[in-house]
C-alpha atoms as a PDB file:
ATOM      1  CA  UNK A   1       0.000   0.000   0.000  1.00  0.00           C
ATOM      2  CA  UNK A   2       1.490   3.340  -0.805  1.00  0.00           C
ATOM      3  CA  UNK A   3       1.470   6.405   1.750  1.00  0.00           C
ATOM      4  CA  UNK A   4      -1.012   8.328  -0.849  1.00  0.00           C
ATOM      5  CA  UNK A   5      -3.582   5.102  -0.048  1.00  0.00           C
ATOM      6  CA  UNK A   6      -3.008   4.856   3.072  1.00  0.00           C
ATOM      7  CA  UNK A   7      -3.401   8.644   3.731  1.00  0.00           C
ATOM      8  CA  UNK A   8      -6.638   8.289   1.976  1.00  0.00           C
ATOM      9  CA  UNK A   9      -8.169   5.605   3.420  1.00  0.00           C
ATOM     10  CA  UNK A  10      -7.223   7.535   7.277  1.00  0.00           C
ATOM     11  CA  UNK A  11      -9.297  10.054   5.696  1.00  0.00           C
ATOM     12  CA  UNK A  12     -11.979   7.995   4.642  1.00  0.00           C
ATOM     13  CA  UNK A  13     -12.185   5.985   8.122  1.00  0.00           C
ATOM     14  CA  UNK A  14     -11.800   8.721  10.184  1.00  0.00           C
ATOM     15  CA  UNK A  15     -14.957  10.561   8.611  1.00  0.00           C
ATOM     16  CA  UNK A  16     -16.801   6.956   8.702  1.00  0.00           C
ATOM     17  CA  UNK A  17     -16.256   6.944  12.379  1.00  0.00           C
ATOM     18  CA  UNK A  18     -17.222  10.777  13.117  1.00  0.00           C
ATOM     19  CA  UNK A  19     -20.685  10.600  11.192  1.00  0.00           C
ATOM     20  CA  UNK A  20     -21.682   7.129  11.566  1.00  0.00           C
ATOM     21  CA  UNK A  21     -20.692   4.997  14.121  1.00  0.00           C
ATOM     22  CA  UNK A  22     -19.722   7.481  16.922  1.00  0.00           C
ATOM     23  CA  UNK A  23     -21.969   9.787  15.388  1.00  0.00           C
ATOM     24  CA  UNK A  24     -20.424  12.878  16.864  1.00  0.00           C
ATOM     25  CA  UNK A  25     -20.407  14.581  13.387  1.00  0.00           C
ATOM     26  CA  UNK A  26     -17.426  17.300  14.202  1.00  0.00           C
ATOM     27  CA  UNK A  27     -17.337  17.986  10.027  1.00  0.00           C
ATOM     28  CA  UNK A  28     -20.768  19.282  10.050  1.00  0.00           C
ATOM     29  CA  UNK A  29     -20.275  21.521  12.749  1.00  0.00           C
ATOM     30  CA  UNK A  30     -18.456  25.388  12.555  1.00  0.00           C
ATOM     31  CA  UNK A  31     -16.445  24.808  15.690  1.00  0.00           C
ATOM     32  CA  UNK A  32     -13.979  21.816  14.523  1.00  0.00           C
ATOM     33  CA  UNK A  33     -13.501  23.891  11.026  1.00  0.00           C
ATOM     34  CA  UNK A  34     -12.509  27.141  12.807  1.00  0.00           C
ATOM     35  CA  UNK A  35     -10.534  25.576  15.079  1.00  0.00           C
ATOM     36  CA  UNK A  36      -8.858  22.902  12.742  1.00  0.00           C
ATOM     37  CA  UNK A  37      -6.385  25.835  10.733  1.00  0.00           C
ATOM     38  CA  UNK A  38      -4.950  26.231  14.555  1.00  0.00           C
ATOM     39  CA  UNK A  39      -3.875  22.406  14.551  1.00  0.00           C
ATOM     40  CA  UNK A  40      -2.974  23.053  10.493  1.00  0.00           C
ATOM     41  CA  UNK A  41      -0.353  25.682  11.156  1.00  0.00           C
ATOM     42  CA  UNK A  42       1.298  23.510  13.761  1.00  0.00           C
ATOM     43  CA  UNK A  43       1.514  20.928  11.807  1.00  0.00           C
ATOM     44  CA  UNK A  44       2.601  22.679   8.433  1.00  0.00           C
ATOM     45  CA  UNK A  45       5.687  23.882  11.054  1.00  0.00           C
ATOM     46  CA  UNK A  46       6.625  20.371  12.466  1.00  0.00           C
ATOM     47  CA  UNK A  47       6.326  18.335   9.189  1.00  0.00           C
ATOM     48  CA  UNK A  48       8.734  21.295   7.833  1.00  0.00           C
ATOM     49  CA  UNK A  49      11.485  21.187  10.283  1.00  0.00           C
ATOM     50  CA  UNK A  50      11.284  17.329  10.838  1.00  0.00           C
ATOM     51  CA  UNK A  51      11.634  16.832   6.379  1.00  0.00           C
ATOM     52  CA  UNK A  52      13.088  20.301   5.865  1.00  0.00           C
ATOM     53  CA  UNK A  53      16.131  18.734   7.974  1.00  0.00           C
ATOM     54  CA  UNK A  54      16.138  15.139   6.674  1.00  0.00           C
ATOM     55  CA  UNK A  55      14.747  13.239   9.776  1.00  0.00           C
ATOM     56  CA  UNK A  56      11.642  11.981   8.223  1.00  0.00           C
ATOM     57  CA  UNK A  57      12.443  10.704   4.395  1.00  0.00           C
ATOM     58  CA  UNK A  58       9.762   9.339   1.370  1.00  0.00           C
ATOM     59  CA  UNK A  59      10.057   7.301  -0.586  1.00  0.00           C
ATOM     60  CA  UNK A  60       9.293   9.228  -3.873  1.00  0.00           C
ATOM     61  CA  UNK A  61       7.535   5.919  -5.902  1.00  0.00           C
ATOM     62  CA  UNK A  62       5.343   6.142  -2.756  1.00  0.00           C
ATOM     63  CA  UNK A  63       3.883   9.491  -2.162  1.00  0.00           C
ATOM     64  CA  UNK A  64       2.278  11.977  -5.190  1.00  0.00           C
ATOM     65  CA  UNK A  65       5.134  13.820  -5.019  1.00  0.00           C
ATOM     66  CA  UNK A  66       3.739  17.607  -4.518  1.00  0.00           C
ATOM     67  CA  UNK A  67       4.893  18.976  -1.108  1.00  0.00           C
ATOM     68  CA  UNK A  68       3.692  21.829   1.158  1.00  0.00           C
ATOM     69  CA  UNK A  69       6.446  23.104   3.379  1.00  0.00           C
ATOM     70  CA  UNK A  70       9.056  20.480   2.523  1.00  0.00           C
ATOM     71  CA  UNK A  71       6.389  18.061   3.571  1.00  0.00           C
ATOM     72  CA  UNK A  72       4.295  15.834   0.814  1.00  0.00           C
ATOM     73  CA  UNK A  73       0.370  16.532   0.959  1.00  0.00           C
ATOM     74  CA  UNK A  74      -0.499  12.997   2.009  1.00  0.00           C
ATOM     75  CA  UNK A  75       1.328  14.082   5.758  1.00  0.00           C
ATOM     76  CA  UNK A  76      -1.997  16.686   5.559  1.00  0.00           C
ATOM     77  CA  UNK A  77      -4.343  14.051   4.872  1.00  0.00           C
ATOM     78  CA  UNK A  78      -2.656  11.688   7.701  1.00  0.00           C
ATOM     79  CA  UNK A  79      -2.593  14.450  10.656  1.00  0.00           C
ATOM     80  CA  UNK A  80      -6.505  15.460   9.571  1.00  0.00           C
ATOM     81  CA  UNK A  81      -7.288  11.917  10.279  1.00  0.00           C
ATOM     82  CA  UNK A  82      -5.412  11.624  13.122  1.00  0.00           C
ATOM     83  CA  UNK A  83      -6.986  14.756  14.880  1.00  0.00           C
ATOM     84  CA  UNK A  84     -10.523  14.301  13.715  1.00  0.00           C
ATOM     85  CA  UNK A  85     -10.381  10.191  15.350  1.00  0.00           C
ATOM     86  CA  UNK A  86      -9.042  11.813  18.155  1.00  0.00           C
ATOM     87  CA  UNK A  87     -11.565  14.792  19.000  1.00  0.00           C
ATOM     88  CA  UNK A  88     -14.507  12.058  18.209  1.00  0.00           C
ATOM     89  CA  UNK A  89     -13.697   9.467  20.239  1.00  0.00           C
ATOM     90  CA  UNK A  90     -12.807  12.698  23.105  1.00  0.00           C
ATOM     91  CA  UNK A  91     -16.562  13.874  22.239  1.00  0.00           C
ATOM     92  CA  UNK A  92     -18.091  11.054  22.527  1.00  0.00           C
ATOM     93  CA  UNK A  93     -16.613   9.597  26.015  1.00  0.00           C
ATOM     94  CA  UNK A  94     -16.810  13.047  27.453  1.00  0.00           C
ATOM     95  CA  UNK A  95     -19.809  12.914  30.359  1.00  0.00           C
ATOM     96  CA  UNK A  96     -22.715  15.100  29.120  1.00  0.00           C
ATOM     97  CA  UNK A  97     -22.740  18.773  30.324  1.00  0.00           C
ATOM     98  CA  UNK A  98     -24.458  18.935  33.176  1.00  0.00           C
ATOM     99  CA  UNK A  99     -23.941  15.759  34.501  1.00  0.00           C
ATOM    100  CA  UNK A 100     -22.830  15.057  38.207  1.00  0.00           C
ATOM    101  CA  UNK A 101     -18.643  14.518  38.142  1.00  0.00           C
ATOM    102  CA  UNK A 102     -17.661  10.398  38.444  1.00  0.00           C
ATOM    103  CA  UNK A 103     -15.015   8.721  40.080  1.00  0.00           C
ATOM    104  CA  UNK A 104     -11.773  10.324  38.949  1.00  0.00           C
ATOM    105  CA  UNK A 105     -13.535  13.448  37.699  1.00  0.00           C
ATOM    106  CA  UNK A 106     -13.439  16.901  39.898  1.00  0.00           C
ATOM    107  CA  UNK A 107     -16.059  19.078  40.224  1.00  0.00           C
ATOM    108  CA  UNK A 108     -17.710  22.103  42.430  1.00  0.00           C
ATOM    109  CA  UNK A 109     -17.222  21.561  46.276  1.00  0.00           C
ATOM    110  CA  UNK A 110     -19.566  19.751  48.024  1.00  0.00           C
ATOM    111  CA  UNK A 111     -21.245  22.970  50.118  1.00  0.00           C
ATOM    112  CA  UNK A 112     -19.991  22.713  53.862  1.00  0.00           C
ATOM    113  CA  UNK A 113     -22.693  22.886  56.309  1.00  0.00           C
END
């Protein structure tokens, strides 16, 4: 599998798990896609340094070749997938607002007597 395929299919799963099966659908709301160019800068400036410098090489016969800040485009399509799984499966095992704090969780004082 090449990293273009693989890149795509992160993509592909990552969307399938947001809309249908944890059914938190961040894409269709405003706040993931004004806060997602916040995680986009970062990572256009740590897939720079870390190719820009050599420590993370292609191989060329396995990416589509056109690069964004020394970094190939598929890197883009990886770290989207990466932070979308992540912020779905955070939304969806966060307790619902409102609710009273578990075990492990903090809350408001208890009101002293």
């Amino acid at each position: 599998m090449t990293y273009t395929a693989a890149a795509c299919a992160g993509v592909l799963l990552a969307a399938v798990l947001d809309i249908s099966l944890l059914r938190t659908r961040l894409l269709f709301g405003r706040v993931f896609w004004c806060s997602y160019p916040i995680v986009f800068f970062f990572q256009l400036l740590s897939n720079g340094i870390l190719t820009g410098r050599g420590v993370v090489l292609y191989n060329p016969a396995d990416i589509l070749g056109p690069r964004l800040v020394h970094a190939p485009i598929e890197d883009l399509a990886f770290g989207f997938a990466l932070v979308l799984t992540t912020l779905s499966v955070w939304t969806r095992l966060r307790p619902p607002a409102g609710s009273p704090p578990g075990p492990g969780r903090s809350g408001p004082p208890e009101p002293r007597p």
